[in-house]
Every structure is written in structure tokens, then in C-alpha cells.
C-alpha atoms as a PDB file:
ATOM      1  CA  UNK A   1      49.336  76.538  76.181  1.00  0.00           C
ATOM      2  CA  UNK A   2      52.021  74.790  73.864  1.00  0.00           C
ATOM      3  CA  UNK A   3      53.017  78.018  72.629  1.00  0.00           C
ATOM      4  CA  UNK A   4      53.706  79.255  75.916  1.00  0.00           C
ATOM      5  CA  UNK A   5      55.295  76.318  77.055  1.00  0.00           C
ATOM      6  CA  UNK A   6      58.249  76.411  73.947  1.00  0.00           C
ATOM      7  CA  UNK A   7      58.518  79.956  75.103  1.00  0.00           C
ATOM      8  CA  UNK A   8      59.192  79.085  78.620  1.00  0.00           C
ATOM      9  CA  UNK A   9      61.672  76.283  77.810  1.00  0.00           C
ATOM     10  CA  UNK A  10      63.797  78.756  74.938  1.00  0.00           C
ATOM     11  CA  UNK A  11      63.775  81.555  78.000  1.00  0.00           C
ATOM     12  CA  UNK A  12      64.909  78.799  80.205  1.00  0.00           C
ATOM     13  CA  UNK A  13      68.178  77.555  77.689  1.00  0.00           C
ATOM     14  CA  UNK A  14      68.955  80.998  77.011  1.00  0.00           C
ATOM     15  CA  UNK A  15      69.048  81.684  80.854  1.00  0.00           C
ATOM     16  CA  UNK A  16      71.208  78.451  81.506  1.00  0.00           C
ATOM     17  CA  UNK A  17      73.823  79.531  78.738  1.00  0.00           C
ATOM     18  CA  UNK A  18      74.033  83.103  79.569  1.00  0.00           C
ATOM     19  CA  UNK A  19      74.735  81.875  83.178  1.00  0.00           C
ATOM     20  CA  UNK A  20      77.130  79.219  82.270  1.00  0.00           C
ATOM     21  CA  UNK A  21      79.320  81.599  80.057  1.00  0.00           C
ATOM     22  CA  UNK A  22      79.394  84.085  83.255  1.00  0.00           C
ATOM     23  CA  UNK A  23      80.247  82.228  85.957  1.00  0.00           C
ATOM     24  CA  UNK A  24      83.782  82.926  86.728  1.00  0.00           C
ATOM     25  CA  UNK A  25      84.646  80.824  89.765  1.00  0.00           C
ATOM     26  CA  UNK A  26      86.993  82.152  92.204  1.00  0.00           C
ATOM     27  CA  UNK A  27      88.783  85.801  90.750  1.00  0.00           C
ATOM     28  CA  UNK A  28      92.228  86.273  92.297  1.00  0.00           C
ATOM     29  CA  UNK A  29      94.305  89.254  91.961  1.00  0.00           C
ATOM     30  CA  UNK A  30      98.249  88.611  90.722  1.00  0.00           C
ATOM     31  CA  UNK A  31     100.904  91.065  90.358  1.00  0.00           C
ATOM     32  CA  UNK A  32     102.703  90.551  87.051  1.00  0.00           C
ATOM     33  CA  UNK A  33     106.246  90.581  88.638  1.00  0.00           C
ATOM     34  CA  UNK A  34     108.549  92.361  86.116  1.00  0.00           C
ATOM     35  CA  UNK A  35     105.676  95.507  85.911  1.00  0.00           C
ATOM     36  CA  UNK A  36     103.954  95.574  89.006  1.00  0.00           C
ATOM     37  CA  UNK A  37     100.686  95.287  87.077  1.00  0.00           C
ATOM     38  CA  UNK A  38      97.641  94.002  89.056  1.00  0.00           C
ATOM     39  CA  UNK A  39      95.618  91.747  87.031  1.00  0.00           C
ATOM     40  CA  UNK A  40      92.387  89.531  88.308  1.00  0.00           C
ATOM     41  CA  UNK A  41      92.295  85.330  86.783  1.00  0.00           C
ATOM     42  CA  UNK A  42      89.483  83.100  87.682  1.00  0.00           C
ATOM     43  CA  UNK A  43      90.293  80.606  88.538  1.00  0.00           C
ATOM     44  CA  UNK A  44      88.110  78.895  85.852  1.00  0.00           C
ATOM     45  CA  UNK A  45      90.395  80.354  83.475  1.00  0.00           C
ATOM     46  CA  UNK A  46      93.597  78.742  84.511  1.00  0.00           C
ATOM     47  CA  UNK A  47      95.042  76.240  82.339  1.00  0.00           C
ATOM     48  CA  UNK A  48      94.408  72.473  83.131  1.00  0.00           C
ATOM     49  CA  UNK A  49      98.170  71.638  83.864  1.00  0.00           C
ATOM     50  CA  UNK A  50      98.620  74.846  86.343  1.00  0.00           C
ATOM     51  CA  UNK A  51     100.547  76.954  84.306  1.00  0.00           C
ATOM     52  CA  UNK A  52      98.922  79.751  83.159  1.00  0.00           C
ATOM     53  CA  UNK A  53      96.368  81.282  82.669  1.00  0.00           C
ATOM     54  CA  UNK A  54      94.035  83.925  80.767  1.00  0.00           C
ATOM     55  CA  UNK A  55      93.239  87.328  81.952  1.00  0.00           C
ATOM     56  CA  UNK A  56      91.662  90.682  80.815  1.00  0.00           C
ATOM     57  CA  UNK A  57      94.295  93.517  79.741  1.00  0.00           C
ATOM     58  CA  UNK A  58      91.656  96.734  80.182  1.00  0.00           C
ATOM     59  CA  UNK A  59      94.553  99.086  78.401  1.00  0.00           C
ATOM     60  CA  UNK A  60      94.205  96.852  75.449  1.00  0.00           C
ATOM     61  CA  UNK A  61      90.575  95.805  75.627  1.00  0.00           C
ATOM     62  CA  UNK A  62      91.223  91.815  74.933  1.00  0.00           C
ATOM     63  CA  UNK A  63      91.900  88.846  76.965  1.00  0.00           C
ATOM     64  CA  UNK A  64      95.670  87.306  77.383  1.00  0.00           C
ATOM     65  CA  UNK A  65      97.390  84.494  78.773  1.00  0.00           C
ATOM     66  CA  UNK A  66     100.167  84.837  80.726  1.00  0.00           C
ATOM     67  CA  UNK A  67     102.704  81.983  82.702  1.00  0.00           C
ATOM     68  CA  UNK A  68     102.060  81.443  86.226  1.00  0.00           C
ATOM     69  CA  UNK A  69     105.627  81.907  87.084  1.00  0.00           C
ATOM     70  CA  UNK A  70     105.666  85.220  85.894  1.00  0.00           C
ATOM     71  CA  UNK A  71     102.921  86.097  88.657  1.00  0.00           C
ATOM     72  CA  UNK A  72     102.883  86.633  92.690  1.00  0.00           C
ATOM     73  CA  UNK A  73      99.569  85.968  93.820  1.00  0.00           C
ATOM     74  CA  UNK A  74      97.665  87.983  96.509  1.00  0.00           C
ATOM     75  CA  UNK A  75      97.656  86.489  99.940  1.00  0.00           C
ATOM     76  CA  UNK A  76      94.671  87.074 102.445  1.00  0.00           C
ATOM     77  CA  UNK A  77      97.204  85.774 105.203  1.00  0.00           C
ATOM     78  CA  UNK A  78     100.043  88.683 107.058  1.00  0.00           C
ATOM     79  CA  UNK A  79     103.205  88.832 105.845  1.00  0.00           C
ATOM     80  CA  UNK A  80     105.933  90.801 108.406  1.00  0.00           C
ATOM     81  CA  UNK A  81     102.515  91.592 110.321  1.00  0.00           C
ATOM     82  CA  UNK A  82     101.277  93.364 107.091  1.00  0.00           C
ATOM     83  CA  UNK A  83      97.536  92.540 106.275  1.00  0.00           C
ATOM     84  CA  UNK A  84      95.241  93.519 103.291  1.00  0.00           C
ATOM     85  CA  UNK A  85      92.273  95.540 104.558  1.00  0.00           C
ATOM     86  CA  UNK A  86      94.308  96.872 107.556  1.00  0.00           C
ATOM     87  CA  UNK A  87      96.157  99.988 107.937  1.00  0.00           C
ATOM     88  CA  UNK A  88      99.491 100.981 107.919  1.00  0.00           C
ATOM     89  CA  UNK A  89     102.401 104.008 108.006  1.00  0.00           C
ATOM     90  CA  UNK A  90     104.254 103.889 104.496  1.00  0.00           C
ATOM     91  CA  UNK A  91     107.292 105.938 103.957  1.00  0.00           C
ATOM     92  CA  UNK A  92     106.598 107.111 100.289  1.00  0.00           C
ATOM     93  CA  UNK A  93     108.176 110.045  97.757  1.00  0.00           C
ATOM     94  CA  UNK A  94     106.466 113.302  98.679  1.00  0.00           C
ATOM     95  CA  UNK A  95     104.428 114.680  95.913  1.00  0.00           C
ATOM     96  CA  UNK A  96     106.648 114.419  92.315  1.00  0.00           C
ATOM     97  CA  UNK A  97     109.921 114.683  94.535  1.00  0.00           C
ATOM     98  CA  UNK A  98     112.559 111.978  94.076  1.00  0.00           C
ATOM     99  CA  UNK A  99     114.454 112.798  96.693  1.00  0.00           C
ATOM    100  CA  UNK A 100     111.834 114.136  99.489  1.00  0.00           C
ATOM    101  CA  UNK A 101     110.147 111.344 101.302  1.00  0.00           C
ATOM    102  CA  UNK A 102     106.819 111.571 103.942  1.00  0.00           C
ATOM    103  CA  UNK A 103     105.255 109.213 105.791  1.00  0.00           C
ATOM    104  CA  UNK A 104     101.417 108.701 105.362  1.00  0.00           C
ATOM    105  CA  UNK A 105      98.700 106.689 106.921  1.00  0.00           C
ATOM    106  CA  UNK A 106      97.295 104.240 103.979  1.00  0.00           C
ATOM    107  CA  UNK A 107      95.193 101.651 103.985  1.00  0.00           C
ATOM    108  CA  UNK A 108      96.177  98.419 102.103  1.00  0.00           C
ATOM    109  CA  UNK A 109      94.714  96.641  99.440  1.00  0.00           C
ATOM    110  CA  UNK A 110      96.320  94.023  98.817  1.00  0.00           C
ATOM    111  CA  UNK A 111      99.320  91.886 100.008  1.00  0.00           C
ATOM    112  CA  UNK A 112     100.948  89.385  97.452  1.00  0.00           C
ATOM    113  CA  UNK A 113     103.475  86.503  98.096  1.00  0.00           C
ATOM    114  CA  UNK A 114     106.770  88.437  96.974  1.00  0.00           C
ATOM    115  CA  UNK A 115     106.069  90.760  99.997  1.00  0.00           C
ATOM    116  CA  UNK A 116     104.935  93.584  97.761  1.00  0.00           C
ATOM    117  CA  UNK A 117     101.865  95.306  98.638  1.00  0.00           C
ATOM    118  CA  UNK A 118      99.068  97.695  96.759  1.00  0.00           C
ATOM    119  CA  UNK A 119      98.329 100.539  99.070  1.00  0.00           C
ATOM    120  CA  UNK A 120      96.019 103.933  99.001  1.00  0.00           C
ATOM    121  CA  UNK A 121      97.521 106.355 101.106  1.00  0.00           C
ATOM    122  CA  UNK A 122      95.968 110.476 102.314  1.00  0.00           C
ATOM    123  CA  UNK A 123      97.404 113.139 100.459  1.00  0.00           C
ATOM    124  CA  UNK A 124      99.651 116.282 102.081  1.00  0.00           C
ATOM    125  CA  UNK A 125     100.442 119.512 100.962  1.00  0.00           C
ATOM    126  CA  UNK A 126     103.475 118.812  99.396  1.00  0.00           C
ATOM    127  CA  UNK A 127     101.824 116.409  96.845  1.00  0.00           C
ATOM    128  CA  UNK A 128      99.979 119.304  95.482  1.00  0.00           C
ATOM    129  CA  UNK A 129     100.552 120.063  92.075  1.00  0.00           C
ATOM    130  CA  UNK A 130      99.868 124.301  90.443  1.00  0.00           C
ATOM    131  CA  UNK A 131      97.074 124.037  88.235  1.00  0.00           C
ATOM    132  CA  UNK A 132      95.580 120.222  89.415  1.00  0.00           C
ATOM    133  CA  UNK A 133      93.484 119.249  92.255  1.00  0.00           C
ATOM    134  CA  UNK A 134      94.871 116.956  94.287  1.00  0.00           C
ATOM    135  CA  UNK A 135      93.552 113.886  95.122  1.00  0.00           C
ATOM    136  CA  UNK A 136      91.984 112.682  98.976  1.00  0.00           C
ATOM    137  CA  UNK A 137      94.193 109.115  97.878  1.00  0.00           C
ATOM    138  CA  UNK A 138      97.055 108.171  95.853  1.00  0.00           C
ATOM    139  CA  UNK A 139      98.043 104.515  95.164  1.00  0.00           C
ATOM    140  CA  UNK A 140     101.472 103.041  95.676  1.00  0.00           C
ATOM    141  CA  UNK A 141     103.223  99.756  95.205  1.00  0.00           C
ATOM    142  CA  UNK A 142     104.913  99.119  98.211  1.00  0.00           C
ATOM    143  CA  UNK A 143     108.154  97.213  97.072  1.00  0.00           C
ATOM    144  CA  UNK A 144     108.718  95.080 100.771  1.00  0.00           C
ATOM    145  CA  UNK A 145     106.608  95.336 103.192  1.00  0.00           C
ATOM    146  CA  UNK A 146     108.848  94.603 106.020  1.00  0.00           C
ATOM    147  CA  UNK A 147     109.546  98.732 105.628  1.00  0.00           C
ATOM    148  CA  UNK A 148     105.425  99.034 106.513  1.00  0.00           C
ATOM    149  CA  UNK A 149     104.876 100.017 110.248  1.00  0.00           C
ATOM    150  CA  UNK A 150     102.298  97.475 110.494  1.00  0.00           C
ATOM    151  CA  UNK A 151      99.017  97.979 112.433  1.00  0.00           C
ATOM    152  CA  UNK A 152      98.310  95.925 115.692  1.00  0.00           C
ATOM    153  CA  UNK A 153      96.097  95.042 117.807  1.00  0.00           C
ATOM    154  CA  UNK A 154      97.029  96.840 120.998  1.00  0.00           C
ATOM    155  CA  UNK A 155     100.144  98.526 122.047  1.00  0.00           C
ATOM    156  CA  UNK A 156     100.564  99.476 125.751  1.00  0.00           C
ATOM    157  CA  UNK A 157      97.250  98.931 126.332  1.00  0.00           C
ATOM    158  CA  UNK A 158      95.882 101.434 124.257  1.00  0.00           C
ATOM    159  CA  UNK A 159      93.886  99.834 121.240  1.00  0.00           C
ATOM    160  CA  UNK A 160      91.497 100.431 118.136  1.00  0.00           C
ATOM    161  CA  UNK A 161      88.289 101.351 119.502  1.00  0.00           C
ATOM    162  CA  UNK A 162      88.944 102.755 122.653  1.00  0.00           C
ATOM    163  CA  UNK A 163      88.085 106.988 123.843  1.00  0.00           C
ATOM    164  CA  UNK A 164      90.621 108.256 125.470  1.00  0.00           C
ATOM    165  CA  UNK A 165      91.718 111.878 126.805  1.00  0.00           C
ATOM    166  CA  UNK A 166      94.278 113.870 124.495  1.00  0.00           C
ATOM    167  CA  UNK A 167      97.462 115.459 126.300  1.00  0.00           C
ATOM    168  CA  UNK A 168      98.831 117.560 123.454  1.00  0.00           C
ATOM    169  CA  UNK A 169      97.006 119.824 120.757  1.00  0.00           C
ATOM    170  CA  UNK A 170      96.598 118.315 117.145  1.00  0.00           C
ATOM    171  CA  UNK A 171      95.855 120.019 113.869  1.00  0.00           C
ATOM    172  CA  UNK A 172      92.420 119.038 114.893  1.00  0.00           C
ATOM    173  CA  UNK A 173      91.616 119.062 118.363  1.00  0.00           C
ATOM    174  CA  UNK A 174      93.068 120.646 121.685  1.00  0.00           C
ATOM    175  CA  UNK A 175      93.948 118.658 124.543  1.00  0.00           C
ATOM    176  CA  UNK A 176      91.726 117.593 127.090  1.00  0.00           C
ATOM    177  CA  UNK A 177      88.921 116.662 123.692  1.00  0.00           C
ATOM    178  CA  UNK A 178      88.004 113.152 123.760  1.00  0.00           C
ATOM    179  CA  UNK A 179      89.327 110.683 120.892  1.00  0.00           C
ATOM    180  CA  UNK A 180      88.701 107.611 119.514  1.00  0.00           C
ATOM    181  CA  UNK A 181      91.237 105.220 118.340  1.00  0.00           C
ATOM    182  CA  UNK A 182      91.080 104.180 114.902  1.00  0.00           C
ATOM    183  CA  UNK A 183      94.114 102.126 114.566  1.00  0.00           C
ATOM    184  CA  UNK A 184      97.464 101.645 116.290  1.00  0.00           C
ATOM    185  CA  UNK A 185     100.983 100.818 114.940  1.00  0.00           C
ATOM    186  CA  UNK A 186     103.524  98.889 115.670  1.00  0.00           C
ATOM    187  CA  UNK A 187     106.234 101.819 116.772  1.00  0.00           C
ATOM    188  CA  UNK A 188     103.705 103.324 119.335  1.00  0.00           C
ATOM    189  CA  UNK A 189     101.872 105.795 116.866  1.00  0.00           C
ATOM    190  CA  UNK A 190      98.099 105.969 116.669  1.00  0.00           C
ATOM    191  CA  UNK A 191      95.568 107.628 114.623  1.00  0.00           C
ATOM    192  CA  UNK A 192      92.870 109.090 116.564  1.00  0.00           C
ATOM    193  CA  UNK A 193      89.317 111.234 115.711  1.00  0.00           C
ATOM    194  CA  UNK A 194      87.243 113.302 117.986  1.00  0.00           C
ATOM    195  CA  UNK A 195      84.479 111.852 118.839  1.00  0.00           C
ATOM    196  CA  UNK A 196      81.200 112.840 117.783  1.00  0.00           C
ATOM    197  CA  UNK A 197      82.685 112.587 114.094  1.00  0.00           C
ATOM    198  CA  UNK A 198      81.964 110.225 111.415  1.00  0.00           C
ATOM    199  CA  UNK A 199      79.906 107.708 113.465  1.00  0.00           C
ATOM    200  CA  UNK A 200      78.232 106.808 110.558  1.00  0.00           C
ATOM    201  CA  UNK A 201      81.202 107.714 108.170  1.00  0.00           C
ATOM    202  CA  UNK A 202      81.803 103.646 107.006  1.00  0.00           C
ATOM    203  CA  UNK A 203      84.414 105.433 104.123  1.00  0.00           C
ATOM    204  CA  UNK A 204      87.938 104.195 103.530  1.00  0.00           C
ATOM    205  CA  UNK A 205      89.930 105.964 106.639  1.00  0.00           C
ATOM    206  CA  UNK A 206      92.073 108.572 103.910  1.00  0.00           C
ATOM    207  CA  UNK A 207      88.931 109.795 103.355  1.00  0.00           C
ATOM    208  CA  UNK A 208      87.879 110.302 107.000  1.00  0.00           C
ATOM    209  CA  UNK A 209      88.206 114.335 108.251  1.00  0.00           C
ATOM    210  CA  UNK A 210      89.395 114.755 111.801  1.00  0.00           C
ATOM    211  CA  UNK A 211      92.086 112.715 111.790  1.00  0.00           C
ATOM    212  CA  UNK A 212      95.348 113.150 113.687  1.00  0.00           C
ATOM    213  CA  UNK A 213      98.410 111.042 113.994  1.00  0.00           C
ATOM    214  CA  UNK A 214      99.651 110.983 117.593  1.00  0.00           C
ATOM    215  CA  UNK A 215     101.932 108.711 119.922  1.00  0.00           C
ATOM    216  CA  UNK A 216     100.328 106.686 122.194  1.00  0.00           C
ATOM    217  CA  UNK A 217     102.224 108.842 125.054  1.00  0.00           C
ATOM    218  CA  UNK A 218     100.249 111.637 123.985  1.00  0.00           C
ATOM    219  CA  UNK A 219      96.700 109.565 124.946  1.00  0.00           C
ATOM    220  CA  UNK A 220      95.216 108.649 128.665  1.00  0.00           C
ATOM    221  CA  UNK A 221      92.613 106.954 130.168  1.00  0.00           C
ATOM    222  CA  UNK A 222      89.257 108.782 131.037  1.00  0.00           C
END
């Protein structure tokens, strides 16, 4: 009985320390500003006076401090109407072109206080590369987001959720097929999926098949 009582009461330290040295608090991401770099600081690990604090560089495998000033910090609130974990049109370079631009749906990560933006965006045809497979997703750094058509809640009526009629043919469907509306933007776009598809698809929407980019004109009521 003793002997299994020391047992229970080492098993019960070690659990206590092993706990204590994990628990992290809060984790926030930051963009370093001068690199773009998204790092993640606890908030545990941030220095007593507020200036910095210590993070986990994954390239080089060991931890780091770093000055708070020389962070943006992520921001759950919208900035210019842009919100992480909504979706939005972001004019981007088209495949390894600097000069050709294209306009993709993407869905967005994160939004930090400088009014930058991490966002995963669908792939086209012209970001295919000869020999490589390209990606469903790429990821971007959006440098303001005031140039992101943000998404909204409703425009003319027409919002996210709603199955409406299609007037025009898309790559995927003919008019007359009934849609659903994933999301709608703020110039009077939408992105739209027949329905019957991926009602049980909870994936990222760049992953999503079936999906068209229409104006709202181009939808009407049942």
C-alpha cells in the first residue's frame, strides 16, 4: 500500500510539471514587419515590461526573441470590411508572371493591424508550371487590404445561403440549374455551386468542385 502510494504521488509531480512546462496561454500570430514572416508568441512568453517577446523560428529549429515594435499583430476584428475566416476576390500575379495579374476567390487567414493580410487563394491554368503539379491553393500576403473585394453579407438581396435560378451558362452548370450561394462580394459578384454538391463537403471553399463566379445579375429568385 505505501509502495503504491509513493508511486501515485511521483506520477502525480511528474504530471503537474509536464503540464506546467506546456501550458502556453494565449498563442497569437504576428507578422514580422520588414519580412512578412508569420510567427505564433504566447502570450506567456512575452516579456514582463511588454516589449518583446520569444518565439519559435521552425527554419532554424530554436526559439528567439524578437521586439514588439518590429511586429503587427493579427486582429480577429474587420479592417476595410476585410475579415479572417471570410472570403474574398484578390487581384494577385498569375502563375510566375510579373507582369500578368488574375483575380481569384481566396479565403483569408489572417488579418493583422498594418492592414496586411495572409490569404489561400484556387489555382488557374495559367499558374501551371511544365513538369510540376499544381497546387488546389497557393498562399499570398496581401500587402493592403483595402485592394480586397471584401465579402458581405447581402448585396441586392441576394445573400450566402440562398438557391436561386441561374440566367447564364457557367463552366459548370447551364442556366435554368439551381445554385446555392456561397458567398457574395462587395462589387456585386458571387460564387455559387449547384446544388446537390458538397452538402457534406465542410473543406476550405478553394478546395470545393463546382464552383462558379457569377454577378449577382446573372441569379433570380425561384
Amino acid at each position: 500500500m505505501k509502495r503504491s502510494l509513493t508511486l501515485a504521488f511521483i506520477l502525480s509531480a511528474i504530471c503537474s510539471n509536464v503540464f506546467a512546462g506546456s501550458f502556453l496561454g494565449r498563442v497569437e500570430k504576428y507578422m514580422i514587419k520588414d519580412t512578412g514572416m508569420i510567427i505564433e508568441i504566447a502570450t506567456n512568453e512575452i516579456s514582463d515590461d511588454g516589449l518583446s517577446g520569444k518565439y519559435y523560428d521552425y527554419k532554424e529549429r530554436k526559439f528567439k526573441m524578437i521586439e514588439l515594435a518590429e511586429l503587427s499583430k493579427s486582429t480577429r476584428e474587420e479592417i476595410a470590411g476585410v475579415k479572417s475566416g471570410e472570403i474574398a476576390l484578390v487581384q494577385t500575379y498569375a502563375g510566375s508572371s510579373r507582369t500578368e495579374t488574375i483575380s481569384r476567390f481566396c479565403e483569408v487567414y489572417y488579418v493583422f493591424e498594418n492592414k496586411k493580410a495572409n490569404v489561400g487563394c484556387k489555382t488557374y491554368a495559367a499558374d501551371q508550371i511544365p513538369g510540376y503539379t499544381t497546387p488546389s491553393r497557393l498562399d499570398f500576403i496581401v500587402n493592403n487590404v483595402e485592394s480586397i473585394v471584401a465579402e458581405v453579407e447581402s448585396f441586392e438581396g441576394i445573400q450566402k445561403g440562398d438557391v436561386l435560378e441561374l440566367r447564364v451558362n457557367t463552366q459548370s452548370a447551364k442556366a435554368g440549374r439551381q445554385v446555392r450561394v456561397l458567398a457574395v462580394f462587395a462589387n456585386g459578384e458571387a460564387l455559387v455551386q449547384k446544388t446537390g454538391f458538397g452538402i457534406l463537403d465542410t473543406s476550405s471553399i478553394v478546395y470545393k468542385g463546382n464552383v462558379d463566379r457569377v454577378n449577382v445579375n446573372d441569379l433570380s429568385k425561384i
